[in-house]
PDB file of N, CA and C in Angstrom:
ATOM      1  N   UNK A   1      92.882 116.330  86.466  1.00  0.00           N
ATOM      2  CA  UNK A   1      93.190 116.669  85.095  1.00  0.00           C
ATOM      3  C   UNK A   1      94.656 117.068  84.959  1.00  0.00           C
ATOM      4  N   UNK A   2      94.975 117.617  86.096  1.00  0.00           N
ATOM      5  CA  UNK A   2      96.353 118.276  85.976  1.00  0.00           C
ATOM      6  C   UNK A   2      97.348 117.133  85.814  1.00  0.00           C
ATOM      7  N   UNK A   3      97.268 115.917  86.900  1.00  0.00           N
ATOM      8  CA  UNK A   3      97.608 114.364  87.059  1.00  0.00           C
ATOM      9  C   UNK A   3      97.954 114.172  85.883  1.00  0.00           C
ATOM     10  N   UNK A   4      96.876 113.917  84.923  1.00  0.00           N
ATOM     11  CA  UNK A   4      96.828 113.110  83.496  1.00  0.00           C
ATOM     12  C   UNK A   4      97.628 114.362  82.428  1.00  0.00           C
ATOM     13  N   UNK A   5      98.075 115.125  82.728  1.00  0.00           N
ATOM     14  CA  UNK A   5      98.678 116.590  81.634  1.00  0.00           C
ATOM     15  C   UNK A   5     100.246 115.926  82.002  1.00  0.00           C
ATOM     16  N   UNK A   6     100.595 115.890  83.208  1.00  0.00           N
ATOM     17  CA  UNK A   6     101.809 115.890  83.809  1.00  0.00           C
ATOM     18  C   UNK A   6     102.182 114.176  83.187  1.00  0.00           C
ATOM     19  N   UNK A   7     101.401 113.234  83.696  1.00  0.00           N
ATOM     20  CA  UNK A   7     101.782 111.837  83.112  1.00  0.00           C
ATOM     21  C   UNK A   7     101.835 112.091  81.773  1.00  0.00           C
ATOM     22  N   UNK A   8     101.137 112.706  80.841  1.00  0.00           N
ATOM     23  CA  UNK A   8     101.051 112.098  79.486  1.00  0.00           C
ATOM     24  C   UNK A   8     102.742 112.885  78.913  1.00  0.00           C
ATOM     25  N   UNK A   9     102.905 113.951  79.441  1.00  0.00           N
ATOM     26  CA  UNK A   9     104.193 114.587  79.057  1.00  0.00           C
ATOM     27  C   UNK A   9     105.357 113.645  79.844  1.00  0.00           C
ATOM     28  N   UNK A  10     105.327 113.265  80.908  1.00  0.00           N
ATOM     29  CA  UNK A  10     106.325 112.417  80.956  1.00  0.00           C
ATOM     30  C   UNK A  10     106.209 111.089  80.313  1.00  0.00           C
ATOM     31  N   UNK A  11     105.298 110.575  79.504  1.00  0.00           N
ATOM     32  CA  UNK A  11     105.069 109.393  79.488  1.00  0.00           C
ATOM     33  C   UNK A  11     105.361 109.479  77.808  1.00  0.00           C
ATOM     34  N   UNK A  12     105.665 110.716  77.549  1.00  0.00           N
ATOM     35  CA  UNK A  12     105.822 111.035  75.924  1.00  0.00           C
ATOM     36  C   UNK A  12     107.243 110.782  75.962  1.00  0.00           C
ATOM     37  N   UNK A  13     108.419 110.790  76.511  1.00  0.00           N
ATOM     38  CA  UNK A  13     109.853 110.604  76.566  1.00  0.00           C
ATOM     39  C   UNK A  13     109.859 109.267  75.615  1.00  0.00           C
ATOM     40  N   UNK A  14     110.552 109.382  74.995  1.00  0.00           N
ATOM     41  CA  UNK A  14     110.813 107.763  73.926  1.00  0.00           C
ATOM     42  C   UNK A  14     111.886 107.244  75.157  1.00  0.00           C
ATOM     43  N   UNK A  15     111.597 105.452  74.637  1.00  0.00           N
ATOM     44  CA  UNK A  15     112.319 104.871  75.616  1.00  0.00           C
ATOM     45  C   UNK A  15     113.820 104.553  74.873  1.00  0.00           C
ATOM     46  N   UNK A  16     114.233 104.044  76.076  1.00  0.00           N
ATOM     47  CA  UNK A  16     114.983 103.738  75.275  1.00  0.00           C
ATOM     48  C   UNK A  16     115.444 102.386  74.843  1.00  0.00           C
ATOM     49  N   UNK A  17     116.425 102.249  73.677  1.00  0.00           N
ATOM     50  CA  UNK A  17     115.967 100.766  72.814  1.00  0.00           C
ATOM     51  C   UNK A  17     116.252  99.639  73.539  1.00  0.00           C
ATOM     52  N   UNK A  18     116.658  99.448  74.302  1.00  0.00           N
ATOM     53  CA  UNK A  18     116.972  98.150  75.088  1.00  0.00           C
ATOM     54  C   UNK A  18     115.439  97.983  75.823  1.00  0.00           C
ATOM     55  N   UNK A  19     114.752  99.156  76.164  1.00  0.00           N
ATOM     56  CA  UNK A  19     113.563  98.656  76.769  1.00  0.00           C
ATOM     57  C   UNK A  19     111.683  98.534  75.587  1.00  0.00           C
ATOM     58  N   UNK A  20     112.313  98.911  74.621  1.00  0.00           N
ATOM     59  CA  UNK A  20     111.243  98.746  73.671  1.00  0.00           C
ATOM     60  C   UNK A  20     111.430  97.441  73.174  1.00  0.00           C
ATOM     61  N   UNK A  21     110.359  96.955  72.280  1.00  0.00           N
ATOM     62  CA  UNK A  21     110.082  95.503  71.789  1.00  0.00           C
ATOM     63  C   UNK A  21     108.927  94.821  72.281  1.00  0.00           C
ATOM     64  N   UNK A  22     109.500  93.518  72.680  1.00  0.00           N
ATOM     65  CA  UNK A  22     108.225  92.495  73.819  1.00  0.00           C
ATOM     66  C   UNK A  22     107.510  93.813  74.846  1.00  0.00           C
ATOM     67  N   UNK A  23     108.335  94.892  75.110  1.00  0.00           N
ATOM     68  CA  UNK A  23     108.011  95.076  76.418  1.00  0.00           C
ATOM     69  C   UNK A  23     106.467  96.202  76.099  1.00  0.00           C
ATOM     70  N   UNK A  24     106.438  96.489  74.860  1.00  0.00           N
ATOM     71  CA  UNK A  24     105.511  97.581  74.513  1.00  0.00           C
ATOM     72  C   UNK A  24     105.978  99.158  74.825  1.00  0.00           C
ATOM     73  N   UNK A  25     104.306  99.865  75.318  1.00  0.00           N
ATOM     74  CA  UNK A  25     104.847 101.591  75.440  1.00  0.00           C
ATOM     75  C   UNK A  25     105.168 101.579  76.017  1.00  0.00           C
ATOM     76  N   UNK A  26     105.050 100.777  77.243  1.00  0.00           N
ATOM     77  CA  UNK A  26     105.554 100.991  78.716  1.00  0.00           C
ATOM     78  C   UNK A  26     107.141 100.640  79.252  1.00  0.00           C
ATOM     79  N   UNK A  27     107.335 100.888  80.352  1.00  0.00           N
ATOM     80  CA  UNK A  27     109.111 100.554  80.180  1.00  0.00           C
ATOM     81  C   UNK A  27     108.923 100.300  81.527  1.00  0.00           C
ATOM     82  N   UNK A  28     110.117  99.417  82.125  1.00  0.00           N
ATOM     83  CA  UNK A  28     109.810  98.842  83.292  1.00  0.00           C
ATOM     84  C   UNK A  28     109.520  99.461  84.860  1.00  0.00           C
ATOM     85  N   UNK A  29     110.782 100.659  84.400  1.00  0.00           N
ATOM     86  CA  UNK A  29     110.853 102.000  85.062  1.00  0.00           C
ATOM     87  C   UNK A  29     109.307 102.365  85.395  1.00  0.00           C
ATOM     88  N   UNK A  30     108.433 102.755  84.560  1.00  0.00           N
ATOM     89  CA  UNK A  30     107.096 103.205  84.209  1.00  0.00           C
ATOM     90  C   UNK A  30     106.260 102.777  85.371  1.00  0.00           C
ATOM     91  N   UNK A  31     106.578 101.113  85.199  1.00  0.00           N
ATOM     92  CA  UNK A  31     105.762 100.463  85.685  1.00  0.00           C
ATOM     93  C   UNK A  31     106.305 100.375  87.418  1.00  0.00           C
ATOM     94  N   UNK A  32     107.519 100.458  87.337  1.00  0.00           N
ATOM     95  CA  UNK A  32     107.833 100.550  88.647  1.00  0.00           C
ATOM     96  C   UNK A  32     107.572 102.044  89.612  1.00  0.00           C
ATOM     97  N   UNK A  33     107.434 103.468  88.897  1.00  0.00           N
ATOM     98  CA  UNK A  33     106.876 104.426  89.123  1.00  0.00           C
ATOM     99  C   UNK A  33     105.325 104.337  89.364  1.00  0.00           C
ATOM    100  N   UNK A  34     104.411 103.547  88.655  1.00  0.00           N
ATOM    101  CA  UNK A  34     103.226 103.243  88.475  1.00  0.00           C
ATOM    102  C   UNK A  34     102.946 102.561  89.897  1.00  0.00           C
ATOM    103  N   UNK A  35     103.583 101.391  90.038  1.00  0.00           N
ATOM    104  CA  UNK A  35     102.993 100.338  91.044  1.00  0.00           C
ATOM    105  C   UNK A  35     103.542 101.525  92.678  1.00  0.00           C
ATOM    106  N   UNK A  36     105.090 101.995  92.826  1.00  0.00           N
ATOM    107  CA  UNK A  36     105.126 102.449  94.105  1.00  0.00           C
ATOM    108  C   UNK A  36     103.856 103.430  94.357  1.00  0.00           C
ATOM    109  N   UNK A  37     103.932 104.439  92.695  1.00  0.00           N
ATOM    110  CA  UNK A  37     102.668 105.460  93.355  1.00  0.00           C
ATOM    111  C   UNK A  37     101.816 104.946  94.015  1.00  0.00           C
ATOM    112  N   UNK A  38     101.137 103.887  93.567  1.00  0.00           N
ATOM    113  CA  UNK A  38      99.598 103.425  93.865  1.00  0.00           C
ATOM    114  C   UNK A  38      99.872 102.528  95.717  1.00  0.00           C
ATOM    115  N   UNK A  39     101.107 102.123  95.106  1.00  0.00           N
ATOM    116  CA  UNK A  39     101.346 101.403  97.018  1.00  0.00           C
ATOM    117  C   UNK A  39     101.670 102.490  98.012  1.00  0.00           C
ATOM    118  N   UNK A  40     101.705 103.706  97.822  1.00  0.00           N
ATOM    119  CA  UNK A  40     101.910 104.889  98.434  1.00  0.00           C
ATOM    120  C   UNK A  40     100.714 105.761  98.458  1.00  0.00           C
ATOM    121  N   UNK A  41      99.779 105.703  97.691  1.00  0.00           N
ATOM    122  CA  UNK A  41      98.712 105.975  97.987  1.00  0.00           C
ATOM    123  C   UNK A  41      97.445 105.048  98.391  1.00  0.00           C
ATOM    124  N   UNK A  42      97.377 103.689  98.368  1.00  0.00           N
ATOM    125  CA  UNK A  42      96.631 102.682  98.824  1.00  0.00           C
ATOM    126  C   UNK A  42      96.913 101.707  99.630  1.00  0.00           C
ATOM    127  N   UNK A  43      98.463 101.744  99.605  1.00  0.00           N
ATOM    128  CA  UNK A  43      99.010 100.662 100.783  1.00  0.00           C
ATOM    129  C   UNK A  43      99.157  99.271 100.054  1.00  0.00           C
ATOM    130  N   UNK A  44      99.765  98.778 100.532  1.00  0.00           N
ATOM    131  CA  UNK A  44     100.029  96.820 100.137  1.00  0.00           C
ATOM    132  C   UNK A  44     101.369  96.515 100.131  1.00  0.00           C
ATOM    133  N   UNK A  45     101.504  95.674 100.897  1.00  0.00           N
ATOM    134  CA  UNK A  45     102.959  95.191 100.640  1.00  0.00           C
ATOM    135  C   UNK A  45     102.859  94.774  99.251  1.00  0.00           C
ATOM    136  N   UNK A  46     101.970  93.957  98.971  1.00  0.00           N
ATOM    137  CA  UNK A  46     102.816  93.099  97.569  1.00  0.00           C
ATOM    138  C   UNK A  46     102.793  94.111  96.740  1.00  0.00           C
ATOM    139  N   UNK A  47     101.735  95.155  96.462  1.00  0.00           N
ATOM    140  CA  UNK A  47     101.801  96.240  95.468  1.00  0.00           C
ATOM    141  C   UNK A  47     103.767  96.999  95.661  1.00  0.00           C
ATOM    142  N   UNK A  48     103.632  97.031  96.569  1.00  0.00           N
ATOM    143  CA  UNK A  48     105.159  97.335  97.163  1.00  0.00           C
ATOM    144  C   UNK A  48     106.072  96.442  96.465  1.00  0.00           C
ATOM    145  N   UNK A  49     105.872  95.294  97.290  1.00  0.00           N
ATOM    146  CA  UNK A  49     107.068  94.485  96.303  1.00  0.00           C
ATOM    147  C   UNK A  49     106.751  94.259  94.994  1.00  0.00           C
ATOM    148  N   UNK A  50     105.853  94.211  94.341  1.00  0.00           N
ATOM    149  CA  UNK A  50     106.067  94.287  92.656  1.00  0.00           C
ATOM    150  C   UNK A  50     106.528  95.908  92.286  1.00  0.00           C
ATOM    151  N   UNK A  51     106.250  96.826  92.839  1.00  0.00           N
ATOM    152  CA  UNK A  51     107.256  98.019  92.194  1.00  0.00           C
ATOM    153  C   UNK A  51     108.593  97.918  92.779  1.00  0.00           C
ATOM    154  N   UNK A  52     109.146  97.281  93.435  1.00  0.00           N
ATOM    155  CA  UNK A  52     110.387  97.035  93.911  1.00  0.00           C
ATOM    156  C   UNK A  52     110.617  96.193  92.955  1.00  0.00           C
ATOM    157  N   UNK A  53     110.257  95.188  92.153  1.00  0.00           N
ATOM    158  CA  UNK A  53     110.455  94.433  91.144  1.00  0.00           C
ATOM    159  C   UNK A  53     110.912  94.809  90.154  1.00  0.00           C
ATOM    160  N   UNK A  54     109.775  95.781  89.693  1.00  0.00           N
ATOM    161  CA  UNK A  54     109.878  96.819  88.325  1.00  0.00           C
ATOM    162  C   UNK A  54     111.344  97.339  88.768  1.00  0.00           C
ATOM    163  N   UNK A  55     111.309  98.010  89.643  1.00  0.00           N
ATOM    164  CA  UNK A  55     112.532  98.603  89.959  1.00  0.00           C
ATOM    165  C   UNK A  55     113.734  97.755  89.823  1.00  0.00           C
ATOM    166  N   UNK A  56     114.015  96.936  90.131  1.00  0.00           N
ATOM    167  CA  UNK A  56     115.292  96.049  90.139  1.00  0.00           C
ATOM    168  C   UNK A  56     115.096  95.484  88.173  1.00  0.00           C
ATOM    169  N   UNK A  57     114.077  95.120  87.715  1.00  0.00           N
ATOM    170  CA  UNK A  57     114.511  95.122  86.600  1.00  0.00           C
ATOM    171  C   UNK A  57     114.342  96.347  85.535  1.00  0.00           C
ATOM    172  N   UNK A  58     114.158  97.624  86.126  1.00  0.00           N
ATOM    173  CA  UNK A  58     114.418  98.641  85.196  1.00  0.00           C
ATOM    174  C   UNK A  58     115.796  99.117  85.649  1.00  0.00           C
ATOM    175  N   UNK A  59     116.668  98.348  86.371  1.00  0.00           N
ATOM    176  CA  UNK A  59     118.450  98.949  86.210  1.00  0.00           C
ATOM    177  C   UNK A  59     118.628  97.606  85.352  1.00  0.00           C
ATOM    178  N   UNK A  60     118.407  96.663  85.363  1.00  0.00           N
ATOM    179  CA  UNK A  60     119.265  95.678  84.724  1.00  0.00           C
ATOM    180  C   UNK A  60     118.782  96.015  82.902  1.00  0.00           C
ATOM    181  N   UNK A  61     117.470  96.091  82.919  1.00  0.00           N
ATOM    182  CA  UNK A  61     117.428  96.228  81.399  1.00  0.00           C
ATOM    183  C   UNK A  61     117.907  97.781  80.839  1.00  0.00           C
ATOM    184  N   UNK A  62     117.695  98.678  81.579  1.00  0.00           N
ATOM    185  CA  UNK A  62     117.216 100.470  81.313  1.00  0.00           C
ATOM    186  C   UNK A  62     118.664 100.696  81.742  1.00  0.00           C
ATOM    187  N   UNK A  63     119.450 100.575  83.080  1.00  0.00           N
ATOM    188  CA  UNK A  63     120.071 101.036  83.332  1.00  0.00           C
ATOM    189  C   UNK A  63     120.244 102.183  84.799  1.00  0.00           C
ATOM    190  N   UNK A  64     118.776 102.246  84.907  1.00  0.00           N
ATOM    191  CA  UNK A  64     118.401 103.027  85.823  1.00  0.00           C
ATOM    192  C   UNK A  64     116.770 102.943  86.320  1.00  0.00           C
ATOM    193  N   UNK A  65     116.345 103.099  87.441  1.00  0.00           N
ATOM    194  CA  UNK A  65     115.144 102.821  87.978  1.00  0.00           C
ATOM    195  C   UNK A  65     114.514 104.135  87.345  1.00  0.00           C
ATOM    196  N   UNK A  66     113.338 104.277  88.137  1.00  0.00           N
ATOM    197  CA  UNK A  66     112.326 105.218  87.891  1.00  0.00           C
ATOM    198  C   UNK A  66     112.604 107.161  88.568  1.00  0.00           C
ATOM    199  N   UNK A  67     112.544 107.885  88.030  1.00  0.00           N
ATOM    200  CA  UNK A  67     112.601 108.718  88.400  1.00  0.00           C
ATOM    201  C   UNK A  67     111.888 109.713  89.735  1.00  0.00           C
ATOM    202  N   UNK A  68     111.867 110.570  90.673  1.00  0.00           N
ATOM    203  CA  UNK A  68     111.330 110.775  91.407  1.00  0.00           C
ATOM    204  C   UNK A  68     109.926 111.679  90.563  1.00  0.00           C
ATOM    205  N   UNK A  69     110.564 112.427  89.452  1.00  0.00           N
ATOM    206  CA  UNK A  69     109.679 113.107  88.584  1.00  0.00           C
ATOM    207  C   UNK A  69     108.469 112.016  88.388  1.00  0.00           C
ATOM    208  N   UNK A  70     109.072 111.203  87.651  1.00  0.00           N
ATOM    209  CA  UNK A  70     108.039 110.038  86.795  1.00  0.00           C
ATOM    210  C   UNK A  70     107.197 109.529  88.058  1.00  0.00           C
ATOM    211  N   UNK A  71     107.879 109.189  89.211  1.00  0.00           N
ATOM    212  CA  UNK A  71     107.013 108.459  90.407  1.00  0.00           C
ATOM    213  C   UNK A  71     106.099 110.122  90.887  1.00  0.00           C
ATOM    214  N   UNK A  72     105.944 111.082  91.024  1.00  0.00           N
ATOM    215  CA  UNK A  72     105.001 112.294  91.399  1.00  0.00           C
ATOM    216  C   UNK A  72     103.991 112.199  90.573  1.00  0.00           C
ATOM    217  N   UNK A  73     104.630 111.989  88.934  1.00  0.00           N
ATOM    218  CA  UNK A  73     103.667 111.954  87.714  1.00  0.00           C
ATOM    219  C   UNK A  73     102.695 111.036  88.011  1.00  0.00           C
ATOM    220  N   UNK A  74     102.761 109.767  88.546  1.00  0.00           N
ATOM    221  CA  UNK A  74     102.008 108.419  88.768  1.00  0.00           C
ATOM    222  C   UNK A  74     101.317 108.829  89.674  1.00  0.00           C
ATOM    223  N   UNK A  75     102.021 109.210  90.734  1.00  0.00           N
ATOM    224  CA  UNK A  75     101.123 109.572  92.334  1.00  0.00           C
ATOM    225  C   UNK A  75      99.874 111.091  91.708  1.00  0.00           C
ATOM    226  N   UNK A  76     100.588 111.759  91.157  1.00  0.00           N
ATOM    227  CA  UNK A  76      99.499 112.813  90.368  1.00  0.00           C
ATOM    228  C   UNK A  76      98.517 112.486  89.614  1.00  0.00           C
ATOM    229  N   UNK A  77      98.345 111.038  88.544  1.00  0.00           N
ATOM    230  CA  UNK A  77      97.271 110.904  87.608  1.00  0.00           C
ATOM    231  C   UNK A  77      96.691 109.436  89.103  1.00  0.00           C
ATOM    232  N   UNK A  78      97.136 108.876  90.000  1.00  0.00           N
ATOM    233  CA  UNK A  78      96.158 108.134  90.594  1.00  0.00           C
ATOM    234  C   UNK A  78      95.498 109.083  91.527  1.00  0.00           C
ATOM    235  N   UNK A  79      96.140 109.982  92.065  1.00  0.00           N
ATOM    236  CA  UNK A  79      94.892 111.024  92.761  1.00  0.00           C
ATOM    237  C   UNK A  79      93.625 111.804  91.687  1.00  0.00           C
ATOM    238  N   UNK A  80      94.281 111.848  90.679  1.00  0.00           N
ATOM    239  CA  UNK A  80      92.941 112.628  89.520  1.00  0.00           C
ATOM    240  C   UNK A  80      92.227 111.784  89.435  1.00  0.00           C
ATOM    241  N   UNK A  81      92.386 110.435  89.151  1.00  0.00           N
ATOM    242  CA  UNK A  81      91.867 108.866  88.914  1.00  0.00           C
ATOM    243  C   UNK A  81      90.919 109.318  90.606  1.00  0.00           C
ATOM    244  N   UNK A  82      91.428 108.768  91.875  1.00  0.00           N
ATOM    245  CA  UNK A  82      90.795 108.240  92.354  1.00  0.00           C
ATOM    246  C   UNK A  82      90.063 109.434  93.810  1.00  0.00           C
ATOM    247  N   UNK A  83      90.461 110.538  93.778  1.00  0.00           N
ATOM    248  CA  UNK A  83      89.913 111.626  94.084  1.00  0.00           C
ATOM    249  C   UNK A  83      89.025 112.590  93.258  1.00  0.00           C
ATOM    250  N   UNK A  84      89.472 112.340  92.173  1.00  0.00           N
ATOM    251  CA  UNK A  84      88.461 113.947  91.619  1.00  0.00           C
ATOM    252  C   UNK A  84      87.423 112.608  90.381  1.00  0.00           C
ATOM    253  N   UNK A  85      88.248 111.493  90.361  1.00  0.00           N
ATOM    254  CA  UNK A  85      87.197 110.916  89.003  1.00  0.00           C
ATOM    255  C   UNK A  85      87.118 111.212  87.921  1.00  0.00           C
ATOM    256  N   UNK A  86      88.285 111.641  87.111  1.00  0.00           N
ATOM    257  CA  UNK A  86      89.017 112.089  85.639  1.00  0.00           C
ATOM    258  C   UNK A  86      89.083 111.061  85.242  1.00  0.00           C
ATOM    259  N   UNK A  87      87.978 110.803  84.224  1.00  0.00           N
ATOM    260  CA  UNK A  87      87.940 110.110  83.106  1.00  0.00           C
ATOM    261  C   UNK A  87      89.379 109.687  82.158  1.00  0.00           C
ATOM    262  N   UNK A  88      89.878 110.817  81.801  1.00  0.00           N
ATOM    263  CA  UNK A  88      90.984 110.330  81.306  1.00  0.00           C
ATOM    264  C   UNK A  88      92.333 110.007  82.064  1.00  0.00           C
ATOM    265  N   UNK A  89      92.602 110.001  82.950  1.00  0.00           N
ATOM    266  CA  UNK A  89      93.452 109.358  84.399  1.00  0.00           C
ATOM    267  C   UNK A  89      92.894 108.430  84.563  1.00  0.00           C
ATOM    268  N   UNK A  90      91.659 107.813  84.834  1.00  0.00           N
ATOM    269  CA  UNK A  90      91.185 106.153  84.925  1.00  0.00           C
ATOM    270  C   UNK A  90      91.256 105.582  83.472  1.00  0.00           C
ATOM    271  N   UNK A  91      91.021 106.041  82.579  1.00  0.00           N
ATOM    272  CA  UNK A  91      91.430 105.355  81.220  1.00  0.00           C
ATOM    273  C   UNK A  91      93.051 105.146  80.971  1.00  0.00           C
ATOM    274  N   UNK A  92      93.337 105.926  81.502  1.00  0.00           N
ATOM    275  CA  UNK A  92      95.776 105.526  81.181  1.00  0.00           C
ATOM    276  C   UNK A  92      96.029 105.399  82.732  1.00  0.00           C
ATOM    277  N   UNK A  93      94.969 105.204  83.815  1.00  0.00           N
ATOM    278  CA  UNK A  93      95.681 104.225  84.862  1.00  0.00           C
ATOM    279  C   UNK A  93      95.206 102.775  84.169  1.00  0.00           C
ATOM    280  N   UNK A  94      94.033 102.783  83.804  1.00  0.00           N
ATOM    281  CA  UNK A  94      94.041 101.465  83.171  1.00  0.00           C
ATOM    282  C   UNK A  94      94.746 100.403  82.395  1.00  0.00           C
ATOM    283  N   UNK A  95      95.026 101.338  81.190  1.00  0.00           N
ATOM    284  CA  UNK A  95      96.026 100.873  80.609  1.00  0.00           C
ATOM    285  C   UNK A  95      97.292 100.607  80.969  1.00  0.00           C
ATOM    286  N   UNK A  96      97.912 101.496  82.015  1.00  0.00           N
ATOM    287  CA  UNK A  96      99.034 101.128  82.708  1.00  0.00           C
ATOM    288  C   UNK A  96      99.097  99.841  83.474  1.00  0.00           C
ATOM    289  N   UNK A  97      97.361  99.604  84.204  1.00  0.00           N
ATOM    290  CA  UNK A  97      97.494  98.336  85.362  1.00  0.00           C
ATOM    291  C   UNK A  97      97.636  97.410  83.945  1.00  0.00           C
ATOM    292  N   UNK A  98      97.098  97.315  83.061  1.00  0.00           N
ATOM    293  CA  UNK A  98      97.470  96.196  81.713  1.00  0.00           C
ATOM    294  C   UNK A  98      98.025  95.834  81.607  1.00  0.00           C
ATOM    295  N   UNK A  99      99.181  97.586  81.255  1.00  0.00           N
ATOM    296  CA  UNK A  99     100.692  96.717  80.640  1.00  0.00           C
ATOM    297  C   UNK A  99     101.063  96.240  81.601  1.00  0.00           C
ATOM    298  N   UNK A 100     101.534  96.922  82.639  1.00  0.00           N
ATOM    299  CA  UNK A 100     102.268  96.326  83.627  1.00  0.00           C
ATOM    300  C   UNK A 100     102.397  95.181  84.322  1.00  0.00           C
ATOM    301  N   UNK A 101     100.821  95.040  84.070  1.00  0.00           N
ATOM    302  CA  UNK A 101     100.756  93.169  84.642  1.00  0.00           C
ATOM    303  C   UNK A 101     101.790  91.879  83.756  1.00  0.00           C
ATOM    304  N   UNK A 102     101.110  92.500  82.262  1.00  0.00           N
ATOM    305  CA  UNK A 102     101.656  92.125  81.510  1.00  0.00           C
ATOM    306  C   UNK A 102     102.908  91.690  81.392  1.00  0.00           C
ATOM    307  N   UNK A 103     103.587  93.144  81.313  1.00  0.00           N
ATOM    308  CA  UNK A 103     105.198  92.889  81.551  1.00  0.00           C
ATOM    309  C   UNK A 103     105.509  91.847  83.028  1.00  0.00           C
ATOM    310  N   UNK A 104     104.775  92.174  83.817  1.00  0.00           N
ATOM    311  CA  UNK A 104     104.897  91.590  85.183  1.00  0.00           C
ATOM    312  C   UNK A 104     105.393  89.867  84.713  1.00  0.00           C
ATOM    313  N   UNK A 105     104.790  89.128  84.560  1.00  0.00           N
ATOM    314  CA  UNK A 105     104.425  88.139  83.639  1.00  0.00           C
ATOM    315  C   UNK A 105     105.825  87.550  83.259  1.00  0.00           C
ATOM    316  N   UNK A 106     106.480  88.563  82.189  1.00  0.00           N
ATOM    317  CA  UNK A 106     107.285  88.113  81.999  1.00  0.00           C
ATOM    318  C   UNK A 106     108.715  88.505  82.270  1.00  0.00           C
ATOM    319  N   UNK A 107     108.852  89.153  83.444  1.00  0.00           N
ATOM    320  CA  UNK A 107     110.016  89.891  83.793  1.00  0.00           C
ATOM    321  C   UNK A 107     110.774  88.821  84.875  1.00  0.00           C
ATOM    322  N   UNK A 108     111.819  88.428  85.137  1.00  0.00           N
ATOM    323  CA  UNK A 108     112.221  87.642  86.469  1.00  0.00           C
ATOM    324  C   UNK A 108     112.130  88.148  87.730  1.00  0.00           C
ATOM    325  N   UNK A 109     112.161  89.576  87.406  1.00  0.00           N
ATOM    326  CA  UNK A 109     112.163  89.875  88.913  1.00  0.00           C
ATOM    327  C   UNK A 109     110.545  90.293  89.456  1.00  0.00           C
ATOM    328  N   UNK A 110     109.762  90.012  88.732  1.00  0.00           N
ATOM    329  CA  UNK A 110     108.506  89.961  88.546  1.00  0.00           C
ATOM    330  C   UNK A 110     107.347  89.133  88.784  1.00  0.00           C
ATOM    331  N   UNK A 111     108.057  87.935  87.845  1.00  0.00           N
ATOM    332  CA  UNK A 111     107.025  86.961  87.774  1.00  0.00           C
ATOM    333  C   UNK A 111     106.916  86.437  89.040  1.00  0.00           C
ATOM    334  N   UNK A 112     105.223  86.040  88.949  1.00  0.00           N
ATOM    335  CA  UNK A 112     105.146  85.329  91.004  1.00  0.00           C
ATOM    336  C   UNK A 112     104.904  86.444  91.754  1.00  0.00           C
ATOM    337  N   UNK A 113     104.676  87.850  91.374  1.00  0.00           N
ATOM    338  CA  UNK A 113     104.374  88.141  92.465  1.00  0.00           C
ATOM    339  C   UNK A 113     102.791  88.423  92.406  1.00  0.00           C
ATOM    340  N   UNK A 114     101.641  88.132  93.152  1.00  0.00           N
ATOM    341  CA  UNK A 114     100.412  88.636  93.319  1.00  0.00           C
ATOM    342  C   UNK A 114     100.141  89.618  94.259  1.00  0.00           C
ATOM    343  N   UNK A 115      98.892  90.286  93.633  1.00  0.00           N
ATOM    344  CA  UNK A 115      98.810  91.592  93.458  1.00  0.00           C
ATOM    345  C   UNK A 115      97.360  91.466  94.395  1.00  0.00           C
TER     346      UNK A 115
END
């Protein structure tokens, strides 16, 4: 529960405008915080290299990758998710694996990679 308190307050930061539009709530950064957490707590290279993805295109669009804050926040709501079974941490990890695929899709440094 604590996981999903900590994500939703960092996840409340407005983005900024170069990364809103096509890309939705999420920002690439997000998603690149999102994917290392989960490859740091479950392992995978490719999960690895698609947040290395996110990462390389959240400096080119954002300006800057993901934060160490924002990446704890991720690693905090997938342990509530997948240790304690918080309903609302599996409902906005969900939505996160969404967008992110999503964006995945259409990002260059992205697209092609399987998961």
């Amino acid at each position: 529960m604590r996981g999903a308190l900590i994500l939703s307050l960092a996840l409340a930061l407005p983005l900024p405008a170069a990364a809103q539009g096509a890309m939705g709530a999420y920002s690439a950064a997000d998603c690149a915080a999102f994917w290392s957490a989960y490859a740091r707590r479950m392992g995978g290279s490719d999960i690895a290299r698609l947040a290395e993805g996110f990462g390389q295109a959240a400096q080119r669009i954002e300006g800057a990758g993901p934060t160490q804050a924002r990446r704890d926040a991720m690693l905090a709501l997938i342990r509530a998710y997948i240790e304690n079974n918080d309903r609302q941490s599996r409902d906005l990890f969900n939505r996160l694996a969404q967008a992110c695929s999503s964006l995945a899709a259409e990002l260059p440094e992205t697209r092609g990679i399987r998961m």
